[in-house]
Protein backbone atom coordinates (compact mmCIF):
# COMPACT_ATOMS: atom_id res chain seq x y z
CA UNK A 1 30.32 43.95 37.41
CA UNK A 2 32.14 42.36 34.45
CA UNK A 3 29.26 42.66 32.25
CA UNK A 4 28.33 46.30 33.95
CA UNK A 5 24.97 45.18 35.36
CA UNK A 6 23.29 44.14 38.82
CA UNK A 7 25.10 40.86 39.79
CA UNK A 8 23.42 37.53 40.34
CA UNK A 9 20.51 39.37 38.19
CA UNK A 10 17.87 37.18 36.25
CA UNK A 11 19.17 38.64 32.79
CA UNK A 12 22.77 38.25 32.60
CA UNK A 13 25.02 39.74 29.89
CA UNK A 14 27.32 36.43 29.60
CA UNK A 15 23.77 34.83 28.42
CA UNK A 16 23.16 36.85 26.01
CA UNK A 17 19.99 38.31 27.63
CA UNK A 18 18.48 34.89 28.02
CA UNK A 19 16.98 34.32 31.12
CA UNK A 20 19.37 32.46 33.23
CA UNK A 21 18.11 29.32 34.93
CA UNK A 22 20.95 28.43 37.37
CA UNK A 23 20.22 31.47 39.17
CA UNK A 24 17.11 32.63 40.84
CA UNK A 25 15.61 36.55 40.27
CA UNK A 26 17.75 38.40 43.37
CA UNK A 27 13.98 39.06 44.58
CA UNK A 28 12.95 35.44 44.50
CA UNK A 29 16.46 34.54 46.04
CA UNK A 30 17.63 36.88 49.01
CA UNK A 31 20.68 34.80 49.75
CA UNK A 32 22.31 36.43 47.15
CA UNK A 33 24.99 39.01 48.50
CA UNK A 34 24.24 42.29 46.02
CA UNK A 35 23.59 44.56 48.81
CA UNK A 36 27.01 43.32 50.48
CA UNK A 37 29.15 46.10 52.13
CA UNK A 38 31.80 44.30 50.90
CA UNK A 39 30.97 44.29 47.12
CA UNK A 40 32.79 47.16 46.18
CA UNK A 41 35.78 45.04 46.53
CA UNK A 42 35.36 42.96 43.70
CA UNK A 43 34.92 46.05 41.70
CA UNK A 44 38.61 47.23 43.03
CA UNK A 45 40.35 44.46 42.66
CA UNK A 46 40.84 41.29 40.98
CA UNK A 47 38.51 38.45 42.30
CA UNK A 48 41.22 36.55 43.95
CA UNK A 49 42.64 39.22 46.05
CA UNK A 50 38.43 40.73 46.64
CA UNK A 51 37.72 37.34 48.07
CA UNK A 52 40.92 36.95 49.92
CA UNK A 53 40.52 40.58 51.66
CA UNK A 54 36.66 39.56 51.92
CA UNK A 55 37.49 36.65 54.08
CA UNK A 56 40.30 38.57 56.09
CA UNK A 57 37.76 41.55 56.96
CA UNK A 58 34.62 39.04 58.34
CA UNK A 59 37.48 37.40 60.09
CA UNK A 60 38.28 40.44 61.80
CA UNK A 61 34.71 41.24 62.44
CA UNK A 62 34.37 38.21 63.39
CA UNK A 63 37.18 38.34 66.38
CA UNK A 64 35.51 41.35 67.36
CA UNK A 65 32.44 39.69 67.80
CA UNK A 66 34.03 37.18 69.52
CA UNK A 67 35.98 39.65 72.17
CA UNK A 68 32.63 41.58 72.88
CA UNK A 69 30.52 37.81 73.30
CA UNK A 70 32.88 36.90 75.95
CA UNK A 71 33.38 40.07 77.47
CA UNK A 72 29.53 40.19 78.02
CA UNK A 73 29.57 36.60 78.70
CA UNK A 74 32.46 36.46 81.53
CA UNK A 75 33.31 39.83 82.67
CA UNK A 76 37.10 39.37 81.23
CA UNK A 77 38.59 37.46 78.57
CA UNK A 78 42.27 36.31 78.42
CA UNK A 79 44.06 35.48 75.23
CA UNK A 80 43.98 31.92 75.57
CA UNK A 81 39.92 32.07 76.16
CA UNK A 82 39.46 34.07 72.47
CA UNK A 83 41.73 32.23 71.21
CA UNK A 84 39.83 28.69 72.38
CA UNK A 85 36.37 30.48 71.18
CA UNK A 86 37.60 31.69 67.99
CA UNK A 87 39.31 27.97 67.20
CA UNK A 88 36.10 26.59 68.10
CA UNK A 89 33.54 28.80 66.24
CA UNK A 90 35.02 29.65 63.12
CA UNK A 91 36.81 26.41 62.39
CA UNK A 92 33.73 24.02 62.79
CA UNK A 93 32.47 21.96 59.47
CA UNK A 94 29.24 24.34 59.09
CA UNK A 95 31.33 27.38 58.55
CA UNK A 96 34.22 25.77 56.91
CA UNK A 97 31.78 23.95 54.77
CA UNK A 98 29.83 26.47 53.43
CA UNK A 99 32.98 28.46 52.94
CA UNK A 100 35.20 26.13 50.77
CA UNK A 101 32.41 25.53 48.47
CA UNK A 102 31.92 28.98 47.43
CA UNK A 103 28.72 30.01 49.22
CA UNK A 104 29.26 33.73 50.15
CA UNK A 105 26.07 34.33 52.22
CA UNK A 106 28.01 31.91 54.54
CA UNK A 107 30.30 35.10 55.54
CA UNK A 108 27.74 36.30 57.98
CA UNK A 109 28.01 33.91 60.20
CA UNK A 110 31.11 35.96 61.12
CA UNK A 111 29.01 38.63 62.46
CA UNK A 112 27.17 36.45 64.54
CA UNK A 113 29.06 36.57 67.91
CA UNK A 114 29.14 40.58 67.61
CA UNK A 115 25.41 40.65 67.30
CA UNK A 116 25.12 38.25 70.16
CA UNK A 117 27.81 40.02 72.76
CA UNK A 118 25.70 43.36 71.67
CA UNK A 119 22.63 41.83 72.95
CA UNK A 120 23.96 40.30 76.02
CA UNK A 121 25.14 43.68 76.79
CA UNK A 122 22.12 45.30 76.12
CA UNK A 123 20.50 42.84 78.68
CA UNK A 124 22.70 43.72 81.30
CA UNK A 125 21.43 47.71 80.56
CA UNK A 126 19.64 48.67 84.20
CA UNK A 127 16.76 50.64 83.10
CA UNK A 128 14.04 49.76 80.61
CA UNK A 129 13.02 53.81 79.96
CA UNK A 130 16.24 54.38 78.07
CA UNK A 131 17.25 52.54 74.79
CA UNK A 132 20.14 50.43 75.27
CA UNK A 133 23.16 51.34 72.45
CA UNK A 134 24.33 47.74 72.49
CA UNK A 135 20.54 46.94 71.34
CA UNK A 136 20.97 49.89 68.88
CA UNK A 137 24.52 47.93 67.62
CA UNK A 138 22.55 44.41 67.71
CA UNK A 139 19.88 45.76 65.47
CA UNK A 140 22.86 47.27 62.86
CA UNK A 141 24.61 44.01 62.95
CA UNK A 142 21.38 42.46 62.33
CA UNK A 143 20.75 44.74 59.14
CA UNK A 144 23.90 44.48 57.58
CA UNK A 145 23.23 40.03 57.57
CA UNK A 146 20.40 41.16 55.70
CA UNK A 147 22.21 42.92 53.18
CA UNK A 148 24.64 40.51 52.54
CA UNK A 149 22.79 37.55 51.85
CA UNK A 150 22.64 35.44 54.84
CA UNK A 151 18.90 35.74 55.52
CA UNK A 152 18.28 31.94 56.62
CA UNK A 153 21.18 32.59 59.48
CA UNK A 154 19.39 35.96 60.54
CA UNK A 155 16.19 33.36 60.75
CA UNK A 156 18.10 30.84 62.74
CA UNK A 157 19.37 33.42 64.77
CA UNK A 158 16.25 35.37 65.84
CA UNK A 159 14.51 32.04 66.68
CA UNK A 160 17.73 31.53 69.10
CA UNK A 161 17.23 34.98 70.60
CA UNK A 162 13.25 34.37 70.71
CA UNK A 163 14.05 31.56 72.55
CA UNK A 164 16.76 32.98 74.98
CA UNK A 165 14.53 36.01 75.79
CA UNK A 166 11.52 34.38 77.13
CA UNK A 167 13.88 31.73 79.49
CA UNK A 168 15.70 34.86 80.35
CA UNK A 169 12.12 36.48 81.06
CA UNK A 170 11.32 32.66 82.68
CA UNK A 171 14.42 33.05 85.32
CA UNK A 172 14.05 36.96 86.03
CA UNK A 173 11.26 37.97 85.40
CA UNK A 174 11.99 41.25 86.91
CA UNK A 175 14.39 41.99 84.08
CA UNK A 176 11.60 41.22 81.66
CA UNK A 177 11.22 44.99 80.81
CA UNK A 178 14.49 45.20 80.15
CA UNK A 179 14.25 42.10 77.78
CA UNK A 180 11.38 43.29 76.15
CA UNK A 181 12.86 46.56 75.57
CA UNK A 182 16.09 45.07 73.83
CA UNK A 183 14.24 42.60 72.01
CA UNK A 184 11.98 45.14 69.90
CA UNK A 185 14.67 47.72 69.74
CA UNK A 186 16.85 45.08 68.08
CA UNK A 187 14.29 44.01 66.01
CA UNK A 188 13.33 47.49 64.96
């Protein structure tokens, strides 16, 4: 925004409208976060506080993501169990890692446990003829990793679901409608 034109775009102003080479065309690299939701921030505020409120609003997402996960997951969650996930997923080295160095698309990984607990829920949806909302949710959460950048997580991330669908379909396979179902409607 400081130079009033699409950011991480192949012709920057502070360039002088030579192509830049450190960065790729925002076509050729769709890790780059100009679709964010949260890019308006950095056009209300200085970039310290944008990136501080940045991080502060994917960690709240994030905690949400984690309540829903393990309400889906166990039936109930304590303090203490949130607490324990939250420790454990958002202060590992992958996270932490990609965050302290500066790479932004790392910020969906916050979203990750929402779009998870939304899918688990939509599992546990009874009938197959109706569209489940959590799937609906999943499929939104989903959308907005696209958007911000963090398209080789949303790759990792299908594969995992992939994968958890057909075992799922593998141990029930009564449920496999209902599997089916949530898969494409999450995918749509």
């Amino acid at each position: 925004f400081e130079f009033g034109e699409v950011p991480y775009f192949a012709w920057q102003g502070r360039h002088k409208g030579h192509r830049n080479t450190a960065f790729d065309t925002f076509f050729a690299n769709p890790e780059t976060p100009a679709l964010s939701p949260t890019l308006p921030l950095y056009r209300l505020l200085d970039h310290e506080q944008a990136s501080r409120l940045d991080r502060q609003i994917r960690l709240l997402i994030g905690i949400i993501g984690a309540y829903v996960l393990l309400l889906a997951w166990l039936g109930a969650v304590s303090l203490w169990t949130l607490l324990a996930f939250c420790l454990l997923y958002f202060a590992n080295g992958a996270i932490a890692g990609h965050s302290l160095v500066g790479h932004g698309m790392a910020g969906g990984l916050f979203a990750l446990p929402l779009a998870l607990g939304l899918f688990l829920k939509a599992l546990q949806h009874p009938e197959w003829r109706r569209v489940p909302p959590a799937a609906v949710g999943c499929g939104a959460v989903l959308a907005v990793l696209v958007y911000d950048g963090a398209s080789h997580f949303l790759t990792h991330f299908l594969l995992f679901l992939t994968l958890y669908a057909i075992l799922a379909c593998a141990i029930s396979p009564a449920k496999s409608r209902v599997i089916l179902v949530t898969g494409l409607v999450t995918l749509a």
